[in-house]
C-alpha atoms as a PDB file:
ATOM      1  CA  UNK A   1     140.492 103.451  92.278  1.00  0.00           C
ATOM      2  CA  UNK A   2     139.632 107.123  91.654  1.00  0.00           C
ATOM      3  CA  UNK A   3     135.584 106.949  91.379  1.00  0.00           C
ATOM      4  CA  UNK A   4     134.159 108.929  88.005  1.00  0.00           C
ATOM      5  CA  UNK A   5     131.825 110.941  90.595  1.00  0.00           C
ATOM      6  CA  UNK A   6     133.729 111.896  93.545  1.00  0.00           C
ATOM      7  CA  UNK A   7     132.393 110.713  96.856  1.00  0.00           C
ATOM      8  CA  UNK A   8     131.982 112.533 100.395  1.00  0.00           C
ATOM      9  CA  UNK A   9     131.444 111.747 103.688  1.00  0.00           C
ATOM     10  CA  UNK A  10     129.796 114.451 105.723  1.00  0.00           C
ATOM     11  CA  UNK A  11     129.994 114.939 108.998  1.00  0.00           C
ATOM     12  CA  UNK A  12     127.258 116.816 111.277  1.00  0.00           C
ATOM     13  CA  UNK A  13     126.748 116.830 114.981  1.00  0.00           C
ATOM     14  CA  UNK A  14     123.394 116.635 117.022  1.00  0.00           C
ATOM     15  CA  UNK A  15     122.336 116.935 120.739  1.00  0.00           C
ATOM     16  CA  UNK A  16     121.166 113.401 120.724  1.00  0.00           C
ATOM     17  CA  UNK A  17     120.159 110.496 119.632  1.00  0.00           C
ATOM     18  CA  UNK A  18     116.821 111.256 118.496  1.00  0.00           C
ATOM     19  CA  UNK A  19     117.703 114.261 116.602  1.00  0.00           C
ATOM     20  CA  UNK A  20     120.359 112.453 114.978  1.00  0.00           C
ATOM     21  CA  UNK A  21     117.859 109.982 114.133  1.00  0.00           C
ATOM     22  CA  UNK A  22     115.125 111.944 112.672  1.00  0.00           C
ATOM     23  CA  UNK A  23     117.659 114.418 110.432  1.00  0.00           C
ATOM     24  CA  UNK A  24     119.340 110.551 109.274  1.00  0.00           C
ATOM     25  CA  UNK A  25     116.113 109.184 108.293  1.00  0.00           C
ATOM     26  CA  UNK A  26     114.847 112.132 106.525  1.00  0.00           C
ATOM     27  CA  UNK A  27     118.094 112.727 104.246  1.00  0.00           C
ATOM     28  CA  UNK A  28     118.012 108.984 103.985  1.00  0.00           C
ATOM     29  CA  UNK A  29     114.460 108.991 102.413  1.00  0.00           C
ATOM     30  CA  UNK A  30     115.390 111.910 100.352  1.00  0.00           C
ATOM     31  CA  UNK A  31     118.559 110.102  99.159  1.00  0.00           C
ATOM     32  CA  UNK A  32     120.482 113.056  99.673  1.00  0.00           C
ATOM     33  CA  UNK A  33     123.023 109.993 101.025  1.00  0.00           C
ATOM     34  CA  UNK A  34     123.598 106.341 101.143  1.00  0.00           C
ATOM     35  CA  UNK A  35     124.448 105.612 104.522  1.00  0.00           C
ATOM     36  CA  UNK A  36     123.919 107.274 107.962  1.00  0.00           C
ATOM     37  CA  UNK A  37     126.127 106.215 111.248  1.00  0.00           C
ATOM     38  CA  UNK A  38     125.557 107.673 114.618  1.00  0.00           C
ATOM     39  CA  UNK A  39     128.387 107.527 117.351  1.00  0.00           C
ATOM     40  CA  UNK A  40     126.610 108.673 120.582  1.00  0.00           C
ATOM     41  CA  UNK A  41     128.387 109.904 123.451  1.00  0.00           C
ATOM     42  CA  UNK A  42     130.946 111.739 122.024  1.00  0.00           C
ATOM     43  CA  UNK A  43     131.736 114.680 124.233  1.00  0.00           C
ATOM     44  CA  UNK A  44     132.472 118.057 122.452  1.00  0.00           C
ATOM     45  CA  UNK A  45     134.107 121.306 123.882  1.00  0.00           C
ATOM     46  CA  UNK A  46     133.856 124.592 121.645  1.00  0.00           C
ATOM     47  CA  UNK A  47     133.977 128.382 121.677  1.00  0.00           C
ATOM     48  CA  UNK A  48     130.368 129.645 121.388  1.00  0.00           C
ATOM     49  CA  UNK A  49     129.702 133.261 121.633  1.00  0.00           C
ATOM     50  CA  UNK A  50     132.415 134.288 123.885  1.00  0.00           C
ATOM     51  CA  UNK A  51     133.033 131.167 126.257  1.00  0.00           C
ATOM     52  CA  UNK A  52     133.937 127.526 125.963  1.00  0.00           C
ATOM     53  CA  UNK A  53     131.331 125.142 126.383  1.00  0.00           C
ATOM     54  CA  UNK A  54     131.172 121.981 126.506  1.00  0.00           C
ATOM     55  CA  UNK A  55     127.923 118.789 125.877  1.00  0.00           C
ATOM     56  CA  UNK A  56     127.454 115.567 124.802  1.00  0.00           C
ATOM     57  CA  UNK A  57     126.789 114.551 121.869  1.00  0.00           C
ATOM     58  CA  UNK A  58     126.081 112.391 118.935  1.00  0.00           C
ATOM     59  CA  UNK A  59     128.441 112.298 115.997  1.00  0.00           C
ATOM     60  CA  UNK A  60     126.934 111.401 112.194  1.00  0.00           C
ATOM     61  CA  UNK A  61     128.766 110.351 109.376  1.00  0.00           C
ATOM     62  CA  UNK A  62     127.334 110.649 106.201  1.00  0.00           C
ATOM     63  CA  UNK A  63     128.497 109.132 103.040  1.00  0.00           C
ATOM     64  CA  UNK A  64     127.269 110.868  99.611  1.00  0.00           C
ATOM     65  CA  UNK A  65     128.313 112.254  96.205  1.00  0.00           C
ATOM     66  CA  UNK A  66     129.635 115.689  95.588  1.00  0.00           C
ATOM     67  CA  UNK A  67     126.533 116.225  93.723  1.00  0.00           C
ATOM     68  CA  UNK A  68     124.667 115.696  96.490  1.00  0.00           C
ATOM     69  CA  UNK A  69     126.161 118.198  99.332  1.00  0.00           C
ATOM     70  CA  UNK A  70     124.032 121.435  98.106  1.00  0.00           C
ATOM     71  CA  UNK A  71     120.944 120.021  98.771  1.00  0.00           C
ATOM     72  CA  UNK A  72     122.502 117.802 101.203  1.00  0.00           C
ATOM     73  CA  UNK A  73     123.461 120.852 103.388  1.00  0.00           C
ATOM     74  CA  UNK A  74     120.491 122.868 102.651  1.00  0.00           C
ATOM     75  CA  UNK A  75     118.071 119.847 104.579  1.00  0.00           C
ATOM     76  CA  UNK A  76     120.029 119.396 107.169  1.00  0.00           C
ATOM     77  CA  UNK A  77     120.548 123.241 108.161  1.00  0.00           C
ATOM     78  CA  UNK A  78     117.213 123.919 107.532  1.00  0.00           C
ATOM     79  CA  UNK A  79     115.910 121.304 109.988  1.00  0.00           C
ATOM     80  CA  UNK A  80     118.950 121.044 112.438  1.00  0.00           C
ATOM     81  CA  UNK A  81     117.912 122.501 116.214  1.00  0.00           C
ATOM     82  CA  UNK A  82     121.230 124.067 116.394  1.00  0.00           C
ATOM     83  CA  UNK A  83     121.723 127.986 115.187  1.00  0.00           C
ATOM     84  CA  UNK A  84     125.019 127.502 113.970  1.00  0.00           C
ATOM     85  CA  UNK A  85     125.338 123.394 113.201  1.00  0.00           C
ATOM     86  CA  UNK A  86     128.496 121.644 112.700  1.00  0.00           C
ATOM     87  CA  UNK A  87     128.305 120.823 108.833  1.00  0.00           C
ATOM     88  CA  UNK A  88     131.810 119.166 107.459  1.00  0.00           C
ATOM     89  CA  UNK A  89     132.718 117.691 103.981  1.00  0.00           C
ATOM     90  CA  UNK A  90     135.351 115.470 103.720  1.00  0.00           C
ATOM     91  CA  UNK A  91     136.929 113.616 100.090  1.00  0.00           C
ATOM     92  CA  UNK A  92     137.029 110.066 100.384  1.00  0.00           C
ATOM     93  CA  UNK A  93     140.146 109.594  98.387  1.00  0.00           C
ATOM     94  CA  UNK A  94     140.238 105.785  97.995  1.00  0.00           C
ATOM     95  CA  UNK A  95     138.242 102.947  98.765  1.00  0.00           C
ATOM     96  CA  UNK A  96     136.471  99.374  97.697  1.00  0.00           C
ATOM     97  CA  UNK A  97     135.242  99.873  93.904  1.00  0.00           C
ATOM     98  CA  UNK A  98     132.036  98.468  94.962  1.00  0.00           C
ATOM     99  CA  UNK A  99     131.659 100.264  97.952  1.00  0.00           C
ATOM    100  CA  UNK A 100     132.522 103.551  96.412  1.00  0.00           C
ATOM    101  CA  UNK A 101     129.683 102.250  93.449  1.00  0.00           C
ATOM    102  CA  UNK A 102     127.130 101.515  96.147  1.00  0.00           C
ATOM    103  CA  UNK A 103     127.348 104.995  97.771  1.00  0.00           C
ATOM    104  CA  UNK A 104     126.916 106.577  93.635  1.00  0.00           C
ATOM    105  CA  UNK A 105     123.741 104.396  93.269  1.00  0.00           C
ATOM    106  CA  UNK A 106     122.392 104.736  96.479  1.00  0.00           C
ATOM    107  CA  UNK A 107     121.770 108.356  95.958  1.00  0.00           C
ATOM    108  CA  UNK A 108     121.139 107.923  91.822  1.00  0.00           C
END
């Protein structure tokens, strides 16, 4: 089934839980998105400013609209500890009609 408003799922790193938490439950109350999962201990290794680096951290995956990524992306920039956050759209190409219908009236 190709939905009629083309779904998302974001995905957004955080130090930790609690960060992860608050940024969820404020895009969740904004219904910027319909569903928020964290995956804690992931452990990421990156080039930042000249070095690798590496930390733990926890993973979310965010599932939205394509309407909703703008202001999607502005909250969670604008209130992510990070200076230069992890912020990555992905098309869900397929899924469960009423899944795919529960993310488009989550966020209506």
């Amino acid at each position: 089934m190709i939905p009629t408003e083309p779904s998302r799922v974001v995905l957004v790193t955080a130090p930790d839980a609690e960060t992860a938490r608050r940024l969820g439950l404020q895009v969740l109350e904004a219904r910027l998105v319909a569903c928020v999962n964290l995956v804690p201990g992931i452990e990421s290794h990156y080039w930042w400013q000249g070095r690798l680096e590496s930390a733990q951290e926890v993973l979310m995956v965010m599932k939205t609209t394509v309407d909703r990524i703008p202001t999607l992306q502005e909250a969670v920039l604008a209130s992510h500890p990070y200076d230069t956050a992890a912020f990555v759209v992905l098309p869900i190409e397929s899924g469960s009609q009423r899944y795919l219908e529960w993310i488009r009236a989550s966020v209506a």
